[in-house]
Protein backbone atom coordinates (compact mmCIF):
# COMPACT_ATOMS: atom_id res chain seq x y z
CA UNK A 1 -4.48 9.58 -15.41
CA UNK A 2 -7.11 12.20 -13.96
CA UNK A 3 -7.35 11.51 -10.07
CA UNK A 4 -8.47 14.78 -9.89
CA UNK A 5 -11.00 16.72 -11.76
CA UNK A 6 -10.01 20.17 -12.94
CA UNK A 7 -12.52 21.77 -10.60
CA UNK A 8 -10.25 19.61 -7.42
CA UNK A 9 -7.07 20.97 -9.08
CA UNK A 10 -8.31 24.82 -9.30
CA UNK A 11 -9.24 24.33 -5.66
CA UNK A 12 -5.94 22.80 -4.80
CA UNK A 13 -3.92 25.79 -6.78
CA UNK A 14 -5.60 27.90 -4.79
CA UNK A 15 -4.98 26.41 -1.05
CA UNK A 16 -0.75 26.55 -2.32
CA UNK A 17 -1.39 30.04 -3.18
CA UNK A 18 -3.16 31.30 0.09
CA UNK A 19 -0.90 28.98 1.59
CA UNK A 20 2.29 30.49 0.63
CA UNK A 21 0.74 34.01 0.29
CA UNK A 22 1.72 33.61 4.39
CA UNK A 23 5.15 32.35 4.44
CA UNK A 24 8.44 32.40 2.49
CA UNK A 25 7.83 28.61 2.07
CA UNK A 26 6.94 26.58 -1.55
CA UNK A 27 4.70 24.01 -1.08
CA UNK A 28 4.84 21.54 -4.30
CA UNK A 29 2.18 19.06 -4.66
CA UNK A 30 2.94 15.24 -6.68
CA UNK A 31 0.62 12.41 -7.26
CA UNK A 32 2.02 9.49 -9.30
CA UNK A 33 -0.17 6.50 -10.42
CA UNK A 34 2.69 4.18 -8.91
CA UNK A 35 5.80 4.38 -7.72
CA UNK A 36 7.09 1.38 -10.17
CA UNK A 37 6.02 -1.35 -12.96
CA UNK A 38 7.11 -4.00 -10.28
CA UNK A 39 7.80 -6.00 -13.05
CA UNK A 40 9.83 -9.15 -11.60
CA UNK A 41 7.32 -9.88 -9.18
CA UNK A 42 4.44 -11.12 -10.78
CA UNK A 43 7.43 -12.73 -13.00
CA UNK A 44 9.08 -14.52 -10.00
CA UNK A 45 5.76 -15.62 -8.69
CA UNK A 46 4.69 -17.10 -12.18
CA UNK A 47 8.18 -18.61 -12.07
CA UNK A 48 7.94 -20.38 -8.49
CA UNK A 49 4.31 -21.73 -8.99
CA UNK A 50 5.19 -23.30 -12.36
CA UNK A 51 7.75 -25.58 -11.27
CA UNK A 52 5.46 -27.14 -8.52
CA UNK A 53 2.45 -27.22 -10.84
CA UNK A 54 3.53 -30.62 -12.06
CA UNK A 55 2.84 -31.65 -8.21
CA UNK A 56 -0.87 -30.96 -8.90
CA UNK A 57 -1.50 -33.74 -10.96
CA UNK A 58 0.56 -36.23 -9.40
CA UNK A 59 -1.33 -35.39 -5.90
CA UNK A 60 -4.79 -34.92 -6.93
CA UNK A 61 -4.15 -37.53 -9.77
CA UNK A 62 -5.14 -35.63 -12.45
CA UNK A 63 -3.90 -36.18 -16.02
CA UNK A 64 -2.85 -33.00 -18.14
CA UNK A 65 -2.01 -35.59 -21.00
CA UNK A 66 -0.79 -35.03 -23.75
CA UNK A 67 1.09 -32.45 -21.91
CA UNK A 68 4.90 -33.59 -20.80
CA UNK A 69 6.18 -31.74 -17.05
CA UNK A 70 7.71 -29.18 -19.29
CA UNK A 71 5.11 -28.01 -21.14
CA UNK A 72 2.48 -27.92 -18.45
CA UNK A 73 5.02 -25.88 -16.53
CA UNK A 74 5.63 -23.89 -19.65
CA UNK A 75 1.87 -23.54 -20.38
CA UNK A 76 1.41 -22.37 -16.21
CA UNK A 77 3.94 -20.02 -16.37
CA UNK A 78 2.83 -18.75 -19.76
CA UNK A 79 -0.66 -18.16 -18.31
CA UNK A 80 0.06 -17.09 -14.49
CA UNK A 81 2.54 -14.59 -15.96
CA UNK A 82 -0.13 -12.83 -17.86
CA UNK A 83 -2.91 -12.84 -14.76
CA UNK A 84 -0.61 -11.53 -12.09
CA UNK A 85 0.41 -8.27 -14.41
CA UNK A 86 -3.47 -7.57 -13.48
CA UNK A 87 -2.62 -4.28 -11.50
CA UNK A 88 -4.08 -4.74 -8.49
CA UNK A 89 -3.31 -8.46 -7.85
CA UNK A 90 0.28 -7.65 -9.37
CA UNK A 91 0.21 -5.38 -6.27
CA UNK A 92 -0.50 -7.85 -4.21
CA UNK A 93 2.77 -9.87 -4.79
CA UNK A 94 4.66 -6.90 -4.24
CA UNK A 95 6.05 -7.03 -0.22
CA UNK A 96 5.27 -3.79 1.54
CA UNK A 97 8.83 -3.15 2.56
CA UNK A 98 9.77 -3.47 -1.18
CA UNK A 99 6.91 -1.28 -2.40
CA UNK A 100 7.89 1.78 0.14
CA UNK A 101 11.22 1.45 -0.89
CA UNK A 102 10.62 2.44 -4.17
CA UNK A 103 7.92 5.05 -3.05
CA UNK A 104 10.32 6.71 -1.38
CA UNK A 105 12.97 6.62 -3.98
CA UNK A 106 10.88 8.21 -6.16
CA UNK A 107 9.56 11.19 -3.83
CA UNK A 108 12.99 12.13 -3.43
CA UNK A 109 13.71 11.54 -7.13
CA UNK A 110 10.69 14.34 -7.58
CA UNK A 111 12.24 16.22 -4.36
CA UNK A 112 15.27 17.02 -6.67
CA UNK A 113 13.13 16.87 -10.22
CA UNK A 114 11.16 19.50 -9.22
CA UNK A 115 14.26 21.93 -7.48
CA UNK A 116 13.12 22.25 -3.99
CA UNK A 117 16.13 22.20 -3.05
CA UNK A 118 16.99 25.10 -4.88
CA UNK A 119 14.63 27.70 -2.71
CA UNK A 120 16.52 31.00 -1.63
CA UNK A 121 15.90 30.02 2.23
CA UNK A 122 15.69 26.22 1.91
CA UNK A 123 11.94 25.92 2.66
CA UNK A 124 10.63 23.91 -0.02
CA UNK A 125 8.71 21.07 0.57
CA UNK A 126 7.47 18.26 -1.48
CA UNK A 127 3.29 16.55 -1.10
CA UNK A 128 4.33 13.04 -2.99
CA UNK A 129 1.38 10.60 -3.31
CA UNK A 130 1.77 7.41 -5.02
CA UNK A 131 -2.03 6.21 -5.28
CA UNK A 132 -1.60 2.09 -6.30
CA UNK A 133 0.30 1.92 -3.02
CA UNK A 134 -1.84 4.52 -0.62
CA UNK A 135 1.40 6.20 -0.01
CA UNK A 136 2.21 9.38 1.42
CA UNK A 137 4.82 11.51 1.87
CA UNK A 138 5.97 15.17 3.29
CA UNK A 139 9.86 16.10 2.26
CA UNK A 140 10.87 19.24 3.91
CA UNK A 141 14.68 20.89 3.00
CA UNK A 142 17.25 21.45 5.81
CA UNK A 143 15.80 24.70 6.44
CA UNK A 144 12.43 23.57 7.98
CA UNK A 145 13.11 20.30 9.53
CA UNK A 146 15.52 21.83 11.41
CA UNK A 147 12.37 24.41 13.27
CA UNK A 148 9.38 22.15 12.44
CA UNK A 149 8.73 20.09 15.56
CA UNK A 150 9.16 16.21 15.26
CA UNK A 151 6.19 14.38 14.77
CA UNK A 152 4.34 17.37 13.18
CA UNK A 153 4.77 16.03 8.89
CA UNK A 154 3.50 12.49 10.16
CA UNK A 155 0.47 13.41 11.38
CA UNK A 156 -0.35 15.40 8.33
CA UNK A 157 0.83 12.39 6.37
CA UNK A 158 -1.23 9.95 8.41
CA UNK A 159 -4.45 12.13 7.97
CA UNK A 160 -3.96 12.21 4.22
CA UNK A 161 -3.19 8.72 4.59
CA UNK A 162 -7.05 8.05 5.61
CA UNK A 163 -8.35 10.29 2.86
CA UNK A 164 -6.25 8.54 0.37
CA UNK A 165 -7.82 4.75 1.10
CA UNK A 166 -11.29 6.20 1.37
CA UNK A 167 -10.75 7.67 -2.02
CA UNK A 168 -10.86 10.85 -0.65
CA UNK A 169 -7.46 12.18 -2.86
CA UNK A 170 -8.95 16.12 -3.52
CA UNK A 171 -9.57 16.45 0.17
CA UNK A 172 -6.56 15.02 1.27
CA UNK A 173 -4.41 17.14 -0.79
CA UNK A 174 -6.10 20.30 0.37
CA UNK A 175 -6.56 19.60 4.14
CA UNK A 176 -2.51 18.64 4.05
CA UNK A 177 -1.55 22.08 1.94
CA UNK A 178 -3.53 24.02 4.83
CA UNK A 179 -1.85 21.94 7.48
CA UNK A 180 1.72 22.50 6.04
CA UNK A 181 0.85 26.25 5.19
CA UNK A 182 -0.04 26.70 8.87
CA UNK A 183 3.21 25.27 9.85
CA UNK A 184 5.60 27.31 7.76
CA UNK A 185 3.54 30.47 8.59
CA UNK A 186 4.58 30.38 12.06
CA UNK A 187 8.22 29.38 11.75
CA UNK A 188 8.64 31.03 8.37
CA UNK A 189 6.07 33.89 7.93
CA UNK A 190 6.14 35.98 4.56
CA UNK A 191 8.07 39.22 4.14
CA UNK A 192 7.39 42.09 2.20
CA UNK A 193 9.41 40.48 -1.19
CA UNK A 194 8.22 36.86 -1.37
CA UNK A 195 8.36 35.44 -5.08
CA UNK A 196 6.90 32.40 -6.20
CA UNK A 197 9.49 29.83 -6.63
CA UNK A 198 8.00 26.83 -7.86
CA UNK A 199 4.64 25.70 -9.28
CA UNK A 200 1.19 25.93 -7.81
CA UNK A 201 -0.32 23.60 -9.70
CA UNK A 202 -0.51 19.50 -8.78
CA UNK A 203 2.03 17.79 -11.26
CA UNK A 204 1.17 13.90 -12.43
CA UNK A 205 3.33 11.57 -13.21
């Protein structure tokens, strides 16, 4: 998976680095391909329009002979099964309250994967982007959500948002590190001893 070329990921090492050159923050940057196989949908939906596909010829009168009911259904399900794994109609199948649930299970999986929450002053936070579902997401620890003021993650999130369904993924990563780098400058600027914490560079899953 290369969303990203390496010239975009140089470019975005560098915004976390002048970034957090000006705060005590980490700023950790994750773009998955998907947040899940969604592998029962496509399954279920295969499922469901096999057993009314002997309807088809009874109300269009059609004959599927020598085919019996079960084996057209088996033959329907065998073939509907196979076309709905495509990845972008498999998508498709997938409810949107079912597909940000498991977006958001696996940002925070990655929240605690890659030890944010293990900063000395509890200002990590987490730039998740699942791409098959143009999804978004800024996890801050307790220690910036509780100065940050609300409202101010989702309109970096909804920016990025646009730049991910135009396509746009290098200059939505780097717009959103400036953003958040702004943010924890004022509420937590650098001090004289300010180690790196975490990684600079964009991880893939």
């Amino acid at each position: 998976m290369a969303f990203l070329t390496d010239s975009d990921k140089q470019q975005l090492r560098e915004a976390i680095r002048a970034a957090e050159s000006k705060t005590r923050g980490e700023i950790v940057t994750v773009i998955a391909r998907a947040s899940g196989d969604y592998f029962y949908y496509p399954t279920l939906w295969a499922a469901l329009l096999a057993i009314l596909a002997p309807l088809v010829p009874v109300g269009f009168d059609i004959s599927f002979a020598p085919l019996g009911v079960v084996e057209l259904q088996l033959v329907v399900f065998a073939l509907l099964t196979l076309v709905f794994r495509w990845p972008p109609l498999k998508l498709k199948l997938v409810p949107r309250s079912v597909k940000q649930q498991y977006c958001m299970r696996r940002a925070r999986e990655q929240f605690l994967a890659q030890n944010l929450h293990t900063t000395r002053d509890r200002t990590g936070v987490l730039l998740y982007v699942s791409v098959a579902e143009h999804y978004v997401e800024l996890l801050a620890d307790a220690g910036i959500d509780a100065k940050v003021p609300a409202g101010t993650w989702d309109r970096i999130v909804e920016d990025f948002t646009a730049h991910l369904r135009a396509g746009r993924i290098a200059t939505g990563f780097v717009e959103a590190v400036h953003a958040i780098g702004t943010q924890l400058a004022v509420h937590f600027p650098a001090e004289v001893a300010n180690p790196n914490e975490l990684p600079d560079h964009l991880i893939e899953l």
